[in-house]
Structure formats: structure tokens, C-alpha cells
PDB file of N, CA and C in Angstrom:
ATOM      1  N   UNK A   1      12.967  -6.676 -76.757  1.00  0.00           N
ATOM      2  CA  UNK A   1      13.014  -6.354 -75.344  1.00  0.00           C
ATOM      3  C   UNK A   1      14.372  -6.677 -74.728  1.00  0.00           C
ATOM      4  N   UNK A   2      15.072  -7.748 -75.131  1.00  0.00           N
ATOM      5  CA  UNK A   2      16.421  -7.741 -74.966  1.00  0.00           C
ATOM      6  C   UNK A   2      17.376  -6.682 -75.075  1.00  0.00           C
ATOM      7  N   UNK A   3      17.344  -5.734 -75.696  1.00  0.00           N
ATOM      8  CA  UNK A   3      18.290  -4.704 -75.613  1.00  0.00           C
ATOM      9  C   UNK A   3      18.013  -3.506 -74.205  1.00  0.00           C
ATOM     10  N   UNK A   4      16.587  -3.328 -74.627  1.00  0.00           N
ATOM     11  CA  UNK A   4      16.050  -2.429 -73.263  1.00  0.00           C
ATOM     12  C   UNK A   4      16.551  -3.497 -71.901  1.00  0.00           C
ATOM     13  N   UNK A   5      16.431  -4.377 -71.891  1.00  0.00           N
ATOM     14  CA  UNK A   5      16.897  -5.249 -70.477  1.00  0.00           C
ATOM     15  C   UNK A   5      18.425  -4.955 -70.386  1.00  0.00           C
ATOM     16  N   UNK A   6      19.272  -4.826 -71.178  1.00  0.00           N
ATOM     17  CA  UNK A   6      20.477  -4.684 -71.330  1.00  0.00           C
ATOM     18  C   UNK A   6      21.068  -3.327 -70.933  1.00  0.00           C
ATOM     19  N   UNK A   7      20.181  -2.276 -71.544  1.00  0.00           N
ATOM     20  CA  UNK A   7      20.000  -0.976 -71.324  1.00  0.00           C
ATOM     21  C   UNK A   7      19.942  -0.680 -70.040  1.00  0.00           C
ATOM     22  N   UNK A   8      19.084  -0.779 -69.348  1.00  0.00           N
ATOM     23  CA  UNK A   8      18.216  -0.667 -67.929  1.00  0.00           C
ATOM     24  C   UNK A   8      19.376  -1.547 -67.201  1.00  0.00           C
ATOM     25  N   UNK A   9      20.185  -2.445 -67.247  1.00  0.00           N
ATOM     26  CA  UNK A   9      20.761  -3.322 -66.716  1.00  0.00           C
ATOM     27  C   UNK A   9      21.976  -2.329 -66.176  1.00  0.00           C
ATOM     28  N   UNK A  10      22.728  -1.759 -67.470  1.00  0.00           N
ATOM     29  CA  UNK A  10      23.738  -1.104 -67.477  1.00  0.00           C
ATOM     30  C   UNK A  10      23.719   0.258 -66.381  1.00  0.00           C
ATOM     31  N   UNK A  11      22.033   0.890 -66.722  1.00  0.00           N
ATOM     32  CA  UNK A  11      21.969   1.685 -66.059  1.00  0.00           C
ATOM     33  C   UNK A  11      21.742   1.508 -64.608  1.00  0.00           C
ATOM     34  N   UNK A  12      21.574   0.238 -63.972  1.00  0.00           N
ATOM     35  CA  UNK A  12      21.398  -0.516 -62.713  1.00  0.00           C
ATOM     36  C   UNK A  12      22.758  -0.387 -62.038  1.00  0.00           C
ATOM     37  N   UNK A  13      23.527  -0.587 -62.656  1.00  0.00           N
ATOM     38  CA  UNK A  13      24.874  -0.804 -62.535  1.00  0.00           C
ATOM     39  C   UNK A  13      25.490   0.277 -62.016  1.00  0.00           C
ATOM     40  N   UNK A  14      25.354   1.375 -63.165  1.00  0.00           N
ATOM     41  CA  UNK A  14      25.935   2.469 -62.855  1.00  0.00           C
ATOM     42  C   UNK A  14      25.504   3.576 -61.526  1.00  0.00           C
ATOM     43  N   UNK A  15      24.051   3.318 -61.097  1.00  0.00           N
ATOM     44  CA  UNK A  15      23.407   3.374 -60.512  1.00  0.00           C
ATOM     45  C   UNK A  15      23.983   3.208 -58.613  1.00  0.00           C
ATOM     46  N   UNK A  16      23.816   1.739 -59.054  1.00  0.00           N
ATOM     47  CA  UNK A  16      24.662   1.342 -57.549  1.00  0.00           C
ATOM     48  C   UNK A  16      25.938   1.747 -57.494  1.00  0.00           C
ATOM     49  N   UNK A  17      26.816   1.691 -58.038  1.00  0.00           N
ATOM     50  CA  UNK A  17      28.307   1.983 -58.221  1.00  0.00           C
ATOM     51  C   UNK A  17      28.312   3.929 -57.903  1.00  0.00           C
ATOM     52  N   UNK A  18      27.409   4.500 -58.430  1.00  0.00           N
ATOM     53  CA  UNK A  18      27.245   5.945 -57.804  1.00  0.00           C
ATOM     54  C   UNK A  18      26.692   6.079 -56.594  1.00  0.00           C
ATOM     55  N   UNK A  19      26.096   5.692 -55.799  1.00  0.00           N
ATOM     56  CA  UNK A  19      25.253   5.332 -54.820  1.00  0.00           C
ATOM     57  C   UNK A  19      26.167   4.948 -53.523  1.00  0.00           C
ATOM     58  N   UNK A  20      26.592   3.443 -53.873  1.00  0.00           N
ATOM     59  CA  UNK A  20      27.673   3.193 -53.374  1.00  0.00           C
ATOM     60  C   UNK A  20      28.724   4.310 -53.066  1.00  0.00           C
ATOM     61  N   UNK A  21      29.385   5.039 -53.578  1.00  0.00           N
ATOM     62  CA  UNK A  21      30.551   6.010 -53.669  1.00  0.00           C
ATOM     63  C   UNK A  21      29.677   7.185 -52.794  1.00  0.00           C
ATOM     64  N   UNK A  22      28.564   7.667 -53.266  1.00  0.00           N
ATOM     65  CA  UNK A  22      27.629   8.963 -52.365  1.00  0.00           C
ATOM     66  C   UNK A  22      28.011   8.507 -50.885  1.00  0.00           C
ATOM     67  N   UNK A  23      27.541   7.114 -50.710  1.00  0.00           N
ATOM     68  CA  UNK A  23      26.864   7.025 -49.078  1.00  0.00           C
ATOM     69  C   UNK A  23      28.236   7.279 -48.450  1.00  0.00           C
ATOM     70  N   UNK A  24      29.385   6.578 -48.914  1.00  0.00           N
ATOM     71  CA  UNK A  24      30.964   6.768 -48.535  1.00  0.00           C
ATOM     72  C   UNK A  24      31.485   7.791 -48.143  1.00  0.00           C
ATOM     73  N   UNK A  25      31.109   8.799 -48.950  1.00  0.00           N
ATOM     74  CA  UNK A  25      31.651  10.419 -49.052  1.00  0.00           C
ATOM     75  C   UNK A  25      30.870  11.206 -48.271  1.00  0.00           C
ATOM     76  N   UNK A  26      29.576  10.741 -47.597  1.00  0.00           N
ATOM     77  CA  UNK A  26      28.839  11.205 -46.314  1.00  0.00           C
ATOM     78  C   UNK A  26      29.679  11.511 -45.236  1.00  0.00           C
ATOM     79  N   UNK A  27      29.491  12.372 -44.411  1.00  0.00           N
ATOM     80  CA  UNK A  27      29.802  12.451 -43.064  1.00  0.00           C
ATOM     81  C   UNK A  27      28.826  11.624 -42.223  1.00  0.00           C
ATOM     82  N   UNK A  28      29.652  11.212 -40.927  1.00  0.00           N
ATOM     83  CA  UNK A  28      28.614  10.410 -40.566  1.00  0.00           C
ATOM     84  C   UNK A  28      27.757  11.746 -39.572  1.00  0.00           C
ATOM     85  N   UNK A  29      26.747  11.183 -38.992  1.00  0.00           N
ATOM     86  CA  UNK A  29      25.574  11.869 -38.012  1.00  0.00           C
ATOM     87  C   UNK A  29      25.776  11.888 -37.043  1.00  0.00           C
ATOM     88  N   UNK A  30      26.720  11.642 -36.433  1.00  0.00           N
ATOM     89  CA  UNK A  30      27.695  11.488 -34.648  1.00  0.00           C
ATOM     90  C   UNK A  30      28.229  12.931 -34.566  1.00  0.00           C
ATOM     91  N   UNK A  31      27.369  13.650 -33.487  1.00  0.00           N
ATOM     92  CA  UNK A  31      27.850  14.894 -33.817  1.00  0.00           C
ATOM     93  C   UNK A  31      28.805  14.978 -32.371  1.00  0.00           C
ATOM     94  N   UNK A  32      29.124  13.487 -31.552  1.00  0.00           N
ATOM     95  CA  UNK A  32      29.877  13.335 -30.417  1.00  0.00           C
ATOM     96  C   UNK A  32      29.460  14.344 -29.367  1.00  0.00           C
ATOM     97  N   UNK A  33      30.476  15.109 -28.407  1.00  0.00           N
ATOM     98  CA  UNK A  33      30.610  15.161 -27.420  1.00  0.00           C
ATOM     99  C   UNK A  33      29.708  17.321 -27.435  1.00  0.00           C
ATOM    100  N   UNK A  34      30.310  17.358 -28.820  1.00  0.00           N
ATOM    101  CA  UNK A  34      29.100  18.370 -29.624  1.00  0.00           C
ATOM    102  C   UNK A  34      27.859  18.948 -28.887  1.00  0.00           C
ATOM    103  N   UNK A  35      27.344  17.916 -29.432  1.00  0.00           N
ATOM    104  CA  UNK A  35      26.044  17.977 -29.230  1.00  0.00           C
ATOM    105  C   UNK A  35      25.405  18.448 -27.666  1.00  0.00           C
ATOM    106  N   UNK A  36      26.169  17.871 -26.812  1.00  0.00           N
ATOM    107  CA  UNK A  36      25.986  18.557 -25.344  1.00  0.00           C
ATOM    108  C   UNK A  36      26.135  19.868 -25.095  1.00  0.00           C
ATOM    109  N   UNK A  37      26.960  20.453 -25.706  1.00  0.00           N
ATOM    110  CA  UNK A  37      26.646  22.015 -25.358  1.00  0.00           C
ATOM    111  C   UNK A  37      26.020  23.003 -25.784  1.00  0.00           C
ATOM    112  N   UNK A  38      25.144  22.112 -27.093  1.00  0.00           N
ATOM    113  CA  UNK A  38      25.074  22.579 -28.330  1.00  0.00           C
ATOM    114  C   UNK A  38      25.567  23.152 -29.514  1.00  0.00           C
ATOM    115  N   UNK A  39      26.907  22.950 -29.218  1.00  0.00           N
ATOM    116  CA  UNK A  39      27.941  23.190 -30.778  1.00  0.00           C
ATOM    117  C   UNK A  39      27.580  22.672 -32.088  1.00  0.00           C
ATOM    118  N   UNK A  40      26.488  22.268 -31.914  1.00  0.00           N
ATOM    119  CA  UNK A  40      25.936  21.422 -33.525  1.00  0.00           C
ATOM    120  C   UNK A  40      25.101  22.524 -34.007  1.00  0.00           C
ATOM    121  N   UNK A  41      24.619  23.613 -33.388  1.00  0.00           N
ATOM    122  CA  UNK A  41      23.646  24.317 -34.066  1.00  0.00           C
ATOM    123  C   UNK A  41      24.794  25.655 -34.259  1.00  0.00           C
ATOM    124  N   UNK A  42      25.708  25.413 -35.255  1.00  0.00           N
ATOM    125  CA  UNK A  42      26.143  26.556 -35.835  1.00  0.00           C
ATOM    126  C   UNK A  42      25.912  26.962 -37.446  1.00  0.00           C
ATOM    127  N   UNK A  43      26.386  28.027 -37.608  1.00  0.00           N
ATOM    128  CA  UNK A  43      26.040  28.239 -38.954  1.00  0.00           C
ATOM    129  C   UNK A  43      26.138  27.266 -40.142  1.00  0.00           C
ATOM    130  N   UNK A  44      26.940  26.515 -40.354  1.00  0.00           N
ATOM    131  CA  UNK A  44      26.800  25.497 -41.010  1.00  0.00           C
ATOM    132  C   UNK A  44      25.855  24.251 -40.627  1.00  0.00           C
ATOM    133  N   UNK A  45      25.380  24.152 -39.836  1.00  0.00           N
ATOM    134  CA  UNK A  45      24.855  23.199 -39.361  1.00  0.00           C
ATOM    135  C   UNK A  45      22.886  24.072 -39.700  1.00  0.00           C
ATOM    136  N   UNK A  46      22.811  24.705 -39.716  1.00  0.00           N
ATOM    137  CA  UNK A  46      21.673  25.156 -40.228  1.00  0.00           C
ATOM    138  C   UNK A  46      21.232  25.035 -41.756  1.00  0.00           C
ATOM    139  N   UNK A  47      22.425  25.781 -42.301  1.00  0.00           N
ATOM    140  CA  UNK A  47      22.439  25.616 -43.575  1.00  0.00           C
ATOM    141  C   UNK A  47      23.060  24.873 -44.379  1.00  0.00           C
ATOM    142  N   UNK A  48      22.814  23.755 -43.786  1.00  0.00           N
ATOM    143  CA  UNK A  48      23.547  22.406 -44.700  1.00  0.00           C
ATOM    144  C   UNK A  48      22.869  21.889 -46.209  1.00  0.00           C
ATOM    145  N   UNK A  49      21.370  22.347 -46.212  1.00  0.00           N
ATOM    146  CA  UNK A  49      20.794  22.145 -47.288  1.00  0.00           C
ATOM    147  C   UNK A  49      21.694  22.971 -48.329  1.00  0.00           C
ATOM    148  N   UNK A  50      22.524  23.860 -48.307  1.00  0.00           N
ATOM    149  CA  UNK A  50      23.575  24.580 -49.538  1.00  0.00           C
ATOM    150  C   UNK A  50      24.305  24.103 -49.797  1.00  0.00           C
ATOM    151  N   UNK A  51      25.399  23.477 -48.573  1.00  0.00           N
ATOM    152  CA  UNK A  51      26.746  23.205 -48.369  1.00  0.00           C
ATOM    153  C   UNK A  51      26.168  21.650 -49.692  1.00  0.00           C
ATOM    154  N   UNK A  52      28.116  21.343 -49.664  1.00  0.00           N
ATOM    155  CA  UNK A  52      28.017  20.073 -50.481  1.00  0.00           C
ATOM    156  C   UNK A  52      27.861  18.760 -49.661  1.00  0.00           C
ATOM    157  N   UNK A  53      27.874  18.747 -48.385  1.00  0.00           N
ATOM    158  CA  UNK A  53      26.565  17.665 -47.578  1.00  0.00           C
ATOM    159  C   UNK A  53      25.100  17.479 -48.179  1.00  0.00           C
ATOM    160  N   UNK A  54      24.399  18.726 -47.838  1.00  0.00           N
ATOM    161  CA  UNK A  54      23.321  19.126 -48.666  1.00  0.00           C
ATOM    162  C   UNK A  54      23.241  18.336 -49.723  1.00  0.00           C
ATOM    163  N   UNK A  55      24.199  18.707 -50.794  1.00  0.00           N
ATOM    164  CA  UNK A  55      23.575  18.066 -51.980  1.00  0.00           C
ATOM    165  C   UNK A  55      23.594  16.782 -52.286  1.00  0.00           C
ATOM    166  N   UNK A  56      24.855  16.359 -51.652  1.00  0.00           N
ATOM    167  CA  UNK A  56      25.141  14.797 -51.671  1.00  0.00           C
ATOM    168  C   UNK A  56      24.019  14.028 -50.775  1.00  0.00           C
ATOM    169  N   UNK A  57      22.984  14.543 -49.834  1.00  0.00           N
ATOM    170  CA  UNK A  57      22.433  13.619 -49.386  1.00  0.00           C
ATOM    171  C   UNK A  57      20.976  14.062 -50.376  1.00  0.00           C
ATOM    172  N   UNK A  58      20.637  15.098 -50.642  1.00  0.00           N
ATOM    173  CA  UNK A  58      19.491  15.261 -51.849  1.00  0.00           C
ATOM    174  C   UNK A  58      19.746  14.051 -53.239  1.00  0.00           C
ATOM    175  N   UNK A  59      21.265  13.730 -53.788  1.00  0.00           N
ATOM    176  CA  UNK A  59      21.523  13.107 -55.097  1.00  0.00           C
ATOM    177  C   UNK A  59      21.244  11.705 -54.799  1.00  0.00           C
ATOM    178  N   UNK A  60      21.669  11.340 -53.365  1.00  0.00           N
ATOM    179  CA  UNK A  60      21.728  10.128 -52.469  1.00  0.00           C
ATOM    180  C   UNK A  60      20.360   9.674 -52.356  1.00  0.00           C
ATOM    181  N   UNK A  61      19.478  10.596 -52.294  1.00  0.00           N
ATOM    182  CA  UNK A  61      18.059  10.113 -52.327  1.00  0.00           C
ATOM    183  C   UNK A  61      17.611   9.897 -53.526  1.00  0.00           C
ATOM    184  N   UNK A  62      17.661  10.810 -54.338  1.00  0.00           N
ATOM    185  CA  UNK A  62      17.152  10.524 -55.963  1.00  0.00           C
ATOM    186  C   UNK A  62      17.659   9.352 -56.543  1.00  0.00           C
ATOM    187  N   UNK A  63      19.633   9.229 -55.863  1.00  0.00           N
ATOM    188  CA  UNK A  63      19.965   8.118 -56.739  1.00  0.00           C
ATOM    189  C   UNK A  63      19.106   6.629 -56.227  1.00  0.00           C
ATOM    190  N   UNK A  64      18.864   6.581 -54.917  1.00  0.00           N
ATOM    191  CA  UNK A  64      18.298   5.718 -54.122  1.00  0.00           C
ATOM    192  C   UNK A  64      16.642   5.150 -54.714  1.00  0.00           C
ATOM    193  N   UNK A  65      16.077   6.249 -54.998  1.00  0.00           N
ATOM    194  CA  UNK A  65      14.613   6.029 -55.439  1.00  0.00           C
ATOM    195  C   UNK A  65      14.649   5.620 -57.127  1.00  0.00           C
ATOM    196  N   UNK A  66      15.641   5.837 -57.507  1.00  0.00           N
ATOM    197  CA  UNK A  66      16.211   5.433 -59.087  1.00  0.00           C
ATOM    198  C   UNK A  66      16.448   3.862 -58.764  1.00  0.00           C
ATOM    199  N   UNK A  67      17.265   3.214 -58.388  1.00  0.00           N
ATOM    200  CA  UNK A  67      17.331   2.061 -57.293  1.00  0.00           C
ATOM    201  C   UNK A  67      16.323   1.323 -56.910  1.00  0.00           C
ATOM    202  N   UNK A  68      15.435   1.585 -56.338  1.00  0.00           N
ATOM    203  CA  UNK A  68      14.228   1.071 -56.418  1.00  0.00           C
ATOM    204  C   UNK A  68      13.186   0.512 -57.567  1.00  0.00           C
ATOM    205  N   UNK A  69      13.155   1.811 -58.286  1.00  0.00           N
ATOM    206  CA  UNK A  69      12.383   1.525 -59.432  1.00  0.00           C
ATOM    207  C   UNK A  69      12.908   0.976 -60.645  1.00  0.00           C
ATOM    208  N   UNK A  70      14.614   0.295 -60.613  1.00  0.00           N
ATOM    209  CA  UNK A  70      15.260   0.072 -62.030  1.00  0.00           C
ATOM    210  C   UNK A  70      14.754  -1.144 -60.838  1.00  0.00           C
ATOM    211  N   UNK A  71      15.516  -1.626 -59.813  1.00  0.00           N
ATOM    212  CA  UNK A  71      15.337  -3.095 -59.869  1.00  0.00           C
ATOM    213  C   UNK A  71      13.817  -3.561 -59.771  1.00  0.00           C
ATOM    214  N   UNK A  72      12.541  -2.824 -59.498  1.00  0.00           N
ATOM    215  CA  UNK A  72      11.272  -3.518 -59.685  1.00  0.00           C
ATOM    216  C   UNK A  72      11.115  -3.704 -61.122  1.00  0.00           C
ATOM    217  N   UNK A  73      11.909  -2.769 -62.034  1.00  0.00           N
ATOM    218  CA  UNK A  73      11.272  -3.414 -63.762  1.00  0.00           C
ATOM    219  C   UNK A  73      12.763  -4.118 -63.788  1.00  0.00           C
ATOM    220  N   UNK A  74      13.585  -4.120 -63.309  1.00  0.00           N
ATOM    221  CA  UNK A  74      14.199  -5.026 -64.081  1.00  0.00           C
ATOM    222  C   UNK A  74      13.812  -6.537 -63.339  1.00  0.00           C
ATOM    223  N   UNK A  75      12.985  -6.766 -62.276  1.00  0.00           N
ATOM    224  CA  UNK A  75      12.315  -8.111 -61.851  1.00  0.00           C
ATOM    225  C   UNK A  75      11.219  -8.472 -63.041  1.00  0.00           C
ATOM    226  N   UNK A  76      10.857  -8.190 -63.201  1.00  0.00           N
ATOM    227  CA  UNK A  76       9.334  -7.769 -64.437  1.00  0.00           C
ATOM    228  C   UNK A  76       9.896  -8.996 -65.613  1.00  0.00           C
ATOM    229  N   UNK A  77       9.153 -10.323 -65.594  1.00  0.00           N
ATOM    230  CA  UNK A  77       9.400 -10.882 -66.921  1.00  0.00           C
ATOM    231  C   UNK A  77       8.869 -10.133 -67.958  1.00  0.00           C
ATOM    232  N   UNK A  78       9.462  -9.594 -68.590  1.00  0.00           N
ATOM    233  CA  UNK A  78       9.180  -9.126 -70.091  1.00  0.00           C
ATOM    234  C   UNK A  78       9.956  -9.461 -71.013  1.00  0.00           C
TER     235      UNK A  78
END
């Protein structure tokens, strides 16, 4: 079981360190002074699920729920 802990460890690692770097490369959600006239609802702003926002916050979640479940087994005495 020592090697799988080692395994899973590494992949913990790499994990946060991608994660980390995703949330960075986000835009933030301040759509400022925007938003009052409604300049936020333009074509990109609809279809952001395509754009590479889109995907980075879809990978951001998966990597996130990956995150979760490495550190509950890697708590796990085994």
C-alpha cells in the first residue's frame, strides 16, 4: 500500500499545482461599470461555454472535484 500512497500522493500534487495555475488564468467576474447598461450580454458573453473561459472553468471544476476525492483517500489509514 505504500507505493499506491506514493502514487495518489504525486498525483495530489500535480493536481493542486494545475488547479492552482487554472484559478489564476481566470478572468475575474467584475463585469464593472458594464454591467449597467448591459454591455455584458454580448455575443461572447452568451457563449462563453465555447470560448477558452468556458473550458478553463469546466477543467477547474473537474480538477477541483479530483481534489476532493484524492485528499479524502489520501486521509484514509490504509
Amino acid at each position: 500500500m505504500g507505493v499506491l500512497k506514493i502514487i495518489l500522493t504525486i498525483i495530489f500534487i500535480i493536481d493542486c499545482v494545475a488547479l492552482t495555475a487554472l484559478v489564476l488564468m481566470q478572468e475575474g467576474k467584475q463585469a464593472g461599470l458594464g454591467s449597467i447598461a448591459g454591455i455584458s450580454e454580448t455575443y461572447w458573453g452568451k457563449n462563453k461555454g465555447r470560448s477558452m473561459e468556458g473550458a478553463l472553468v469546466k477543467i477547474t471544476k473537474v480538477l477541483a472535484v479530483a481534489f476532493i476525492v484524492l485528499a479524502a483517500v489520501l486521509n484514509l489509514n490504509f
